[in-house]
Protein backbone atom coordinates (compact mmCIF):
# COMPACT_ATOMS: atom_id res chain seq x y z
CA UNK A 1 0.00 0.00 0.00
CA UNK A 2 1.31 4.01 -0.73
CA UNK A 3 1.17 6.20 1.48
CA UNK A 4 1.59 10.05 1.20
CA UNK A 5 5.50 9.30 1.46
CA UNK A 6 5.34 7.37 -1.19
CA UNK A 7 3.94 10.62 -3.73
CA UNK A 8 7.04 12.63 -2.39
CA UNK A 9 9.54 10.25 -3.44
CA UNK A 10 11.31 11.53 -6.43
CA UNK A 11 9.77 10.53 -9.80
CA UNK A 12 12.39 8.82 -12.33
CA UNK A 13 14.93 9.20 -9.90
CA UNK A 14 15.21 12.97 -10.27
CA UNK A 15 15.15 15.06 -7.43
CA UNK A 16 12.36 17.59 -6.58
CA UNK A 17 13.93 20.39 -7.67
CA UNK A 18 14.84 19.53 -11.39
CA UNK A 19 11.54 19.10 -11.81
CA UNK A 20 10.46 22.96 -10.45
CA UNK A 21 13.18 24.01 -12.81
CA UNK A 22 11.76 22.10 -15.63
CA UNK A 23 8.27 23.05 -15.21
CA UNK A 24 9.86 26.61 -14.49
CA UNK A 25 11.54 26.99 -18.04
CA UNK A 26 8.46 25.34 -19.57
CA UNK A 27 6.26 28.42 -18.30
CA UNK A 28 9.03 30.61 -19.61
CA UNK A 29 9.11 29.39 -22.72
CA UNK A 30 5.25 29.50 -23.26
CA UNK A 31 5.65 33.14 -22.16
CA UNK A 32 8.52 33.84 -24.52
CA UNK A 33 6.30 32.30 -27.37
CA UNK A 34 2.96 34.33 -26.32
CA UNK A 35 5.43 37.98 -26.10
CA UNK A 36 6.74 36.83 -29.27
CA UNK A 37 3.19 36.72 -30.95
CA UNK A 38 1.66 39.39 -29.28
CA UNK A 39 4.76 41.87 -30.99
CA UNK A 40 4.02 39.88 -34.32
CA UNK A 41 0.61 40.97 -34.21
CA UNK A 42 0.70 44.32 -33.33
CA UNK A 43 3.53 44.89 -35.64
CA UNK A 44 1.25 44.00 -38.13
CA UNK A 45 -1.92 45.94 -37.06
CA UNK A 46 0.53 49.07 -37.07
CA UNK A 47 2.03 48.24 -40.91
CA UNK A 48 -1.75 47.45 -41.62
CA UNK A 49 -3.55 51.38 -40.25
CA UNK A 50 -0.31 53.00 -42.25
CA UNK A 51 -1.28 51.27 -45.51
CA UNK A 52 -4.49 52.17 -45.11
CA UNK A 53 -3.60 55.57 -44.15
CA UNK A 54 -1.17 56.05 -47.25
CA UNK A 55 -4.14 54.52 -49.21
CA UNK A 56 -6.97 56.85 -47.94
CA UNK A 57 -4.14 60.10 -48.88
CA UNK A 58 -3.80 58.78 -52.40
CA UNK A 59 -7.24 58.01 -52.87
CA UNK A 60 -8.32 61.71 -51.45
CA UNK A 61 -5.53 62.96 -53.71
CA UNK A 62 -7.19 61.09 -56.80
CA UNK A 63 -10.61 62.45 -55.87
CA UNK A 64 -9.04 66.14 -55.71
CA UNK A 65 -7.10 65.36 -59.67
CA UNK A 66 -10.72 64.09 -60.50
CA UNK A 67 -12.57 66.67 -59.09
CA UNK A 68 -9.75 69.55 -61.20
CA UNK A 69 -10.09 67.59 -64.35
CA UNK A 70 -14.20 68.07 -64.27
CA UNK A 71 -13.68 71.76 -63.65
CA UNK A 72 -10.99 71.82 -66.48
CA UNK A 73 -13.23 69.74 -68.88
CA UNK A 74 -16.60 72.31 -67.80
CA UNK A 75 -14.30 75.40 -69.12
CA UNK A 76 -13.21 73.85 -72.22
CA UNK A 77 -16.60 72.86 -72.77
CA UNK A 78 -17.74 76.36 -72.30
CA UNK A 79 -15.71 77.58 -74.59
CA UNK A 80 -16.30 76.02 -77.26
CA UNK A 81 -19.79 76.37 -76.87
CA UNK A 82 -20.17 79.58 -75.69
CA UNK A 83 -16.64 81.08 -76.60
CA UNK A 84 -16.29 84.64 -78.24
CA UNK A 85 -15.27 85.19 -81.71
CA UNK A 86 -12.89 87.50 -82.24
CA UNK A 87 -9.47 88.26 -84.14
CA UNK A 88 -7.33 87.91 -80.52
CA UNK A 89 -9.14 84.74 -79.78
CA UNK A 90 -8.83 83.40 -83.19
CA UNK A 91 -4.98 84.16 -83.42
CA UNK A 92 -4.61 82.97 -79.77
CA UNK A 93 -6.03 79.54 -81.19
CA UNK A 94 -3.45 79.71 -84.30
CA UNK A 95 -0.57 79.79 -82.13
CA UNK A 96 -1.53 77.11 -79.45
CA UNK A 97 -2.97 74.78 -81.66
CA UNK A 98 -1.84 71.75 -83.71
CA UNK A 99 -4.71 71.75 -86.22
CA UNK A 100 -5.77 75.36 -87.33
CA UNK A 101 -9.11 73.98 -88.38
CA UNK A 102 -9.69 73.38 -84.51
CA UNK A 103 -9.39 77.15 -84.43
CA UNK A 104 -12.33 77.63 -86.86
CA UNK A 105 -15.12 78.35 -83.62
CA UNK A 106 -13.10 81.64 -82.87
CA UNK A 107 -12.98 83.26 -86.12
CA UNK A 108 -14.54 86.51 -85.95
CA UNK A 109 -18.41 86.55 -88.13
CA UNK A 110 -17.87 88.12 -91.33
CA UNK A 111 -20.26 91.17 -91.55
């Protein structure tokens, strides 16, 4: 029969204390391990809100292009729907243009 001696004895024939220090270094190593992790992952959640930062300042800086281009694109279309003919217009046109016929809207009304 065992009795409560028996527990204390030392369990494959290593003494108490190796086995503290082994259970010790087994916590340790777990905690290592979860530290380790835990830096992984917020290392990551930082990399992750600056990419999405970066991303939301190049898409805001897309919307602002976007935006210039529509006002650019409503005062060409103004002009040449509603631009004035005259001779400084018209020879405005013949020096910035490739194709004089594009210049054709400008050209003052013969009278």
């Amino acid at each position: 029969m065992m009795g409560p001696l028996d527990l204390a004895k030392p369990v494959l024939g290593l003494a108490r204390w190796v086995w503290i220090a082994l259970a010790l270094a087994l916590v340790l190593l777990l905690a290592w391990l979860i530290a380790a992790r835990l830096d992984s992952t917020v290392e990551t959640i930082a990399t992750t809100a600056e990419d999405r930062g970066a991303t939301r300042a190049v898409v805001q800086g897309q919307h602002q292009t976007l935006e210039q281009l529509k006002d650019a694109n409503d005062a060409e279309q103004d002009l040449r729907t509603g631009g004035e003919r005259s001779a400084a217009r018209f020879d405005q046109c013949l020096q910035d243009s490739r194709r004089p016929a594009a210049c054709e809207r400008y050209r003052p009304n013969a009278r």
